[in-house]
C-alpha atoms as a PDB file:
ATOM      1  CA  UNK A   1      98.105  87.565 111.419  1.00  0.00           C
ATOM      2  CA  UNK A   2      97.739  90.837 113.108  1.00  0.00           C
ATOM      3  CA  UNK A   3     100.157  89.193 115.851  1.00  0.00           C
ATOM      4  CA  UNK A   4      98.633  89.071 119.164  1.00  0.00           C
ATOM      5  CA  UNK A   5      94.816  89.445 119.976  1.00  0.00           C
ATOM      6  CA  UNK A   6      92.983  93.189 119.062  1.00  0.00           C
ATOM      7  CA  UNK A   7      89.685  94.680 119.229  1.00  0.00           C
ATOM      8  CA  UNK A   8      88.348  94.948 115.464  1.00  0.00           C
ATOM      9  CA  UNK A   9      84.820  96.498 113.915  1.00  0.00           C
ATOM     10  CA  UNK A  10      86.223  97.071 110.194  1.00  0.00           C
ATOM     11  CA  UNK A  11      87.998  95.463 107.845  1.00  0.00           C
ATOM     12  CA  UNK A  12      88.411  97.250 104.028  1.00  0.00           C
ATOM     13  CA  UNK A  13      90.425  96.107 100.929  1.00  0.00           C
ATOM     14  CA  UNK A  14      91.273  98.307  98.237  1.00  0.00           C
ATOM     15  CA  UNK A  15      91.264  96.348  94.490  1.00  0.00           C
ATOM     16  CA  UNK A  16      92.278  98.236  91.060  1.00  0.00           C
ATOM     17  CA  UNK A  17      90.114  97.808  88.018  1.00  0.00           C
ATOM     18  CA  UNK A  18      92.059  98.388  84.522  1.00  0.00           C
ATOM     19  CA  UNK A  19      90.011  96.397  82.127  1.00  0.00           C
ATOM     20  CA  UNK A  20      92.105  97.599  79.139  1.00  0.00           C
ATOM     21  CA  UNK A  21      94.887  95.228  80.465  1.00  0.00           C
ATOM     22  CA  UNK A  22      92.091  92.345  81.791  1.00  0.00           C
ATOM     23  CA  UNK A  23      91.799  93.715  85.579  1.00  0.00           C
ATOM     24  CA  UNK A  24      88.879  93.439  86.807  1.00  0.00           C
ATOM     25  CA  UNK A  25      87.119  94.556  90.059  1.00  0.00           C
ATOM     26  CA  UNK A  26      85.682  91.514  91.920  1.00  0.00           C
ATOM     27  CA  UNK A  27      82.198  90.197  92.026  1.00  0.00           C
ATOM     28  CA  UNK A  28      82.017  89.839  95.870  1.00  0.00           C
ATOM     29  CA  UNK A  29      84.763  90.350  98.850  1.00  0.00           C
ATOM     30  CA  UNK A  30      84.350  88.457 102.509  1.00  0.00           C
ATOM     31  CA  UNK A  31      85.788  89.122 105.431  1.00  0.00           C
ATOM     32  CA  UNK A  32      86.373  86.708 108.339  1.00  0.00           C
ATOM     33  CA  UNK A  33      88.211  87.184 111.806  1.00  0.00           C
ATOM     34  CA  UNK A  34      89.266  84.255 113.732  1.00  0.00           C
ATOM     35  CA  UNK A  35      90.734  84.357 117.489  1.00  0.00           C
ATOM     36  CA  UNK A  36      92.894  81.018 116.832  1.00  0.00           C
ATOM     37  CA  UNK A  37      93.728  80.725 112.615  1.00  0.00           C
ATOM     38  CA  UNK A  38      91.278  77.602 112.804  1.00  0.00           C
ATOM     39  CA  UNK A  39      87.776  78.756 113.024  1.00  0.00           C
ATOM     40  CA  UNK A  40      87.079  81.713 110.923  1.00  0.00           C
ATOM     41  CA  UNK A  41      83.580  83.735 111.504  1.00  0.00           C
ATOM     42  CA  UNK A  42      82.766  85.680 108.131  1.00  0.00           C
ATOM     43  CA  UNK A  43      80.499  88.667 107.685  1.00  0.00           C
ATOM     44  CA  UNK A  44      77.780  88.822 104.875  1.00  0.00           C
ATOM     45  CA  UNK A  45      80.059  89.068 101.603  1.00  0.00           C
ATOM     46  CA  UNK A  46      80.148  92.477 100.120  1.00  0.00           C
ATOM     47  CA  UNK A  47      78.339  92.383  96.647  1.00  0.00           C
ATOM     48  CA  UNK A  48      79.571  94.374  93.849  1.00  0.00           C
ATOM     49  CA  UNK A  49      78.939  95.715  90.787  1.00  0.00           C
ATOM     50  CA  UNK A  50      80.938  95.390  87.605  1.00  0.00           C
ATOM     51  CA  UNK A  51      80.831  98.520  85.159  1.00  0.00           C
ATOM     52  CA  UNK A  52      81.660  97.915  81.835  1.00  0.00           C
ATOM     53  CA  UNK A  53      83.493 101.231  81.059  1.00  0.00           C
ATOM     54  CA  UNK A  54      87.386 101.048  80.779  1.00  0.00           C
ATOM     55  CA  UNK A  55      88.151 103.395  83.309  1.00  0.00           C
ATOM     56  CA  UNK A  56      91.054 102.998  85.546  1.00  0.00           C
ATOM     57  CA  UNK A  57      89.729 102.972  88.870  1.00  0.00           C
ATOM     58  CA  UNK A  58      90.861 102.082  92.565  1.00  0.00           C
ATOM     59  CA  UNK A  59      87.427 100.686  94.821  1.00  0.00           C
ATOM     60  CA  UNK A  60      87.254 100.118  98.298  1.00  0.00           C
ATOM     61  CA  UNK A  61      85.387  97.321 100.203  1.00  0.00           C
ATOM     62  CA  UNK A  62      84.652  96.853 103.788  1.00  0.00           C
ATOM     63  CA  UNK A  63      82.440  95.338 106.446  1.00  0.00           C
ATOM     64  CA  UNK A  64      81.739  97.724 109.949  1.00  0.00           C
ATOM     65  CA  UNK A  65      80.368  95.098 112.579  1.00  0.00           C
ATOM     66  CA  UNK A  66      80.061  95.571 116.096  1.00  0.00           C
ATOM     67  CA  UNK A  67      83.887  94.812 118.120  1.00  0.00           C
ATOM     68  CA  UNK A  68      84.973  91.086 117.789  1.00  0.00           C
ATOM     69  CA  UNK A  69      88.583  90.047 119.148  1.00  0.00           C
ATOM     70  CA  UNK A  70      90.522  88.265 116.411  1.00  0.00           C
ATOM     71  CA  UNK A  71      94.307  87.813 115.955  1.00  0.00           C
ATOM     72  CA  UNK A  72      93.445  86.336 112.028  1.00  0.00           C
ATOM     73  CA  UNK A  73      91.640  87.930 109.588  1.00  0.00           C
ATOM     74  CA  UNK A  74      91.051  86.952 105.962  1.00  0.00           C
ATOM     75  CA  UNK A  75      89.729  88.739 102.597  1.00  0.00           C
ATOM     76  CA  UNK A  76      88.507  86.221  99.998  1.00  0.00           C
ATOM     77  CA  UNK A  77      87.907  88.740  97.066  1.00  0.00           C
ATOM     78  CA  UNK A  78      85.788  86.364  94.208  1.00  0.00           C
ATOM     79  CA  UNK A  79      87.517  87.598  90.729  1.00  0.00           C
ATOM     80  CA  UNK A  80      85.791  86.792  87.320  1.00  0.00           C
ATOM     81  CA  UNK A  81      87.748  84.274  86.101  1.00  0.00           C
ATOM     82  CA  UNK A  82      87.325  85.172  82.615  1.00  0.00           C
ATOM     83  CA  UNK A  83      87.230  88.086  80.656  1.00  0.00           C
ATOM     84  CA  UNK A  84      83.474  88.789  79.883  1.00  0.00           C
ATOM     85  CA  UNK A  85      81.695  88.638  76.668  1.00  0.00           C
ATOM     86  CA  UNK A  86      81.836  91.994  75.864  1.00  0.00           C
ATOM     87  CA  UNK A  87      85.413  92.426  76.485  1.00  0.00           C
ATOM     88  CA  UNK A  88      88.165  92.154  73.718  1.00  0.00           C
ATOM     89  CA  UNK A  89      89.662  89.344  75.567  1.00  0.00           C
ATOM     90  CA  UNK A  90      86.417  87.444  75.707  1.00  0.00           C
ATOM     91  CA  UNK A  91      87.061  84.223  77.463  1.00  0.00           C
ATOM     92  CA  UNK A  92      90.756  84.738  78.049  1.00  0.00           C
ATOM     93  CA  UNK A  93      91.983  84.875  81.609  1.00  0.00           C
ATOM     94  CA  UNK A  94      91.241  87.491  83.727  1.00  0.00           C
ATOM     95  CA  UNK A  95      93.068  89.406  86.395  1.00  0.00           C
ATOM     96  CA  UNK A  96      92.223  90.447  90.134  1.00  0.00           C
ATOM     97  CA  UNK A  97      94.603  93.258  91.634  1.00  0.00           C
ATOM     98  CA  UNK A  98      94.103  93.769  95.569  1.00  0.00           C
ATOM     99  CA  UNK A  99      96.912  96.181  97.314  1.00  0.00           C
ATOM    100  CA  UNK A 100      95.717  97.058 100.605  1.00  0.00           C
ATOM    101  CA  UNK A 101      94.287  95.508 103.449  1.00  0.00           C
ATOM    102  CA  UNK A 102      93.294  97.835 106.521  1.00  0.00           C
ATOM    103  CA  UNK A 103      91.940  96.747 110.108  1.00  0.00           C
ATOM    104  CA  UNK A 104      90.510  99.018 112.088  1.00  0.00           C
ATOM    105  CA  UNK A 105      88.926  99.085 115.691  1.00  0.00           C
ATOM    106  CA  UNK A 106      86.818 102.206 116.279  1.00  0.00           C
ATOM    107  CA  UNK A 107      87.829 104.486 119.516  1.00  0.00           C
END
């Protein structure tokens, strides 16, 4: 809820990847805007890619569109799940850190 209505063309979340402890980057991240918290418009879903190397990391995702007015906006980041096959925790649960959020409105 960004609290009243505001002029937005980019949206970008920042998610950790530390596989040795079963955090994983995620598969795809949407963003949506809404002017009322009801009906939500979302923007193609970023696709990403999952390396296998166990390299801490911090990625960041975002959509640029041209300037909507929303008051809502939400980030539905699409985790694994489940530790993948080649991972020592094959199958166990896995883990999806996300730590920032950032709207922006071009000037």
């Amino acid at each position: 809820d960004l609290s009243r209505d505001k002029g937005v063309t980019r949206i970008s979340a920042s998610c950790m990847a530390a596989v040795r402890s079963w955090i994983f980057l995620p598969q795809s991240v949407t963003f949506s805007t809404s002017a009322d918290g009801s009906l939500f418009n979302s923007m193609p879903p970023v696709i990403t890619s999952l390396p296998e190397d166990q390299r801490r990391r911090t990625e960041e995702y975002f959509s640029s569109f041209p300037e909507v007015t929303a008051r809502y906006v939400r980030v539905f980041a699409r985790g694994l799940g489940v530790c993948p096959p080649w991972h020592a925790g094959a199958g166990s649960k896995a883990w999806l850190f996300c730590d920032e959020i950032i709207v922006e409105k071009s000037n």
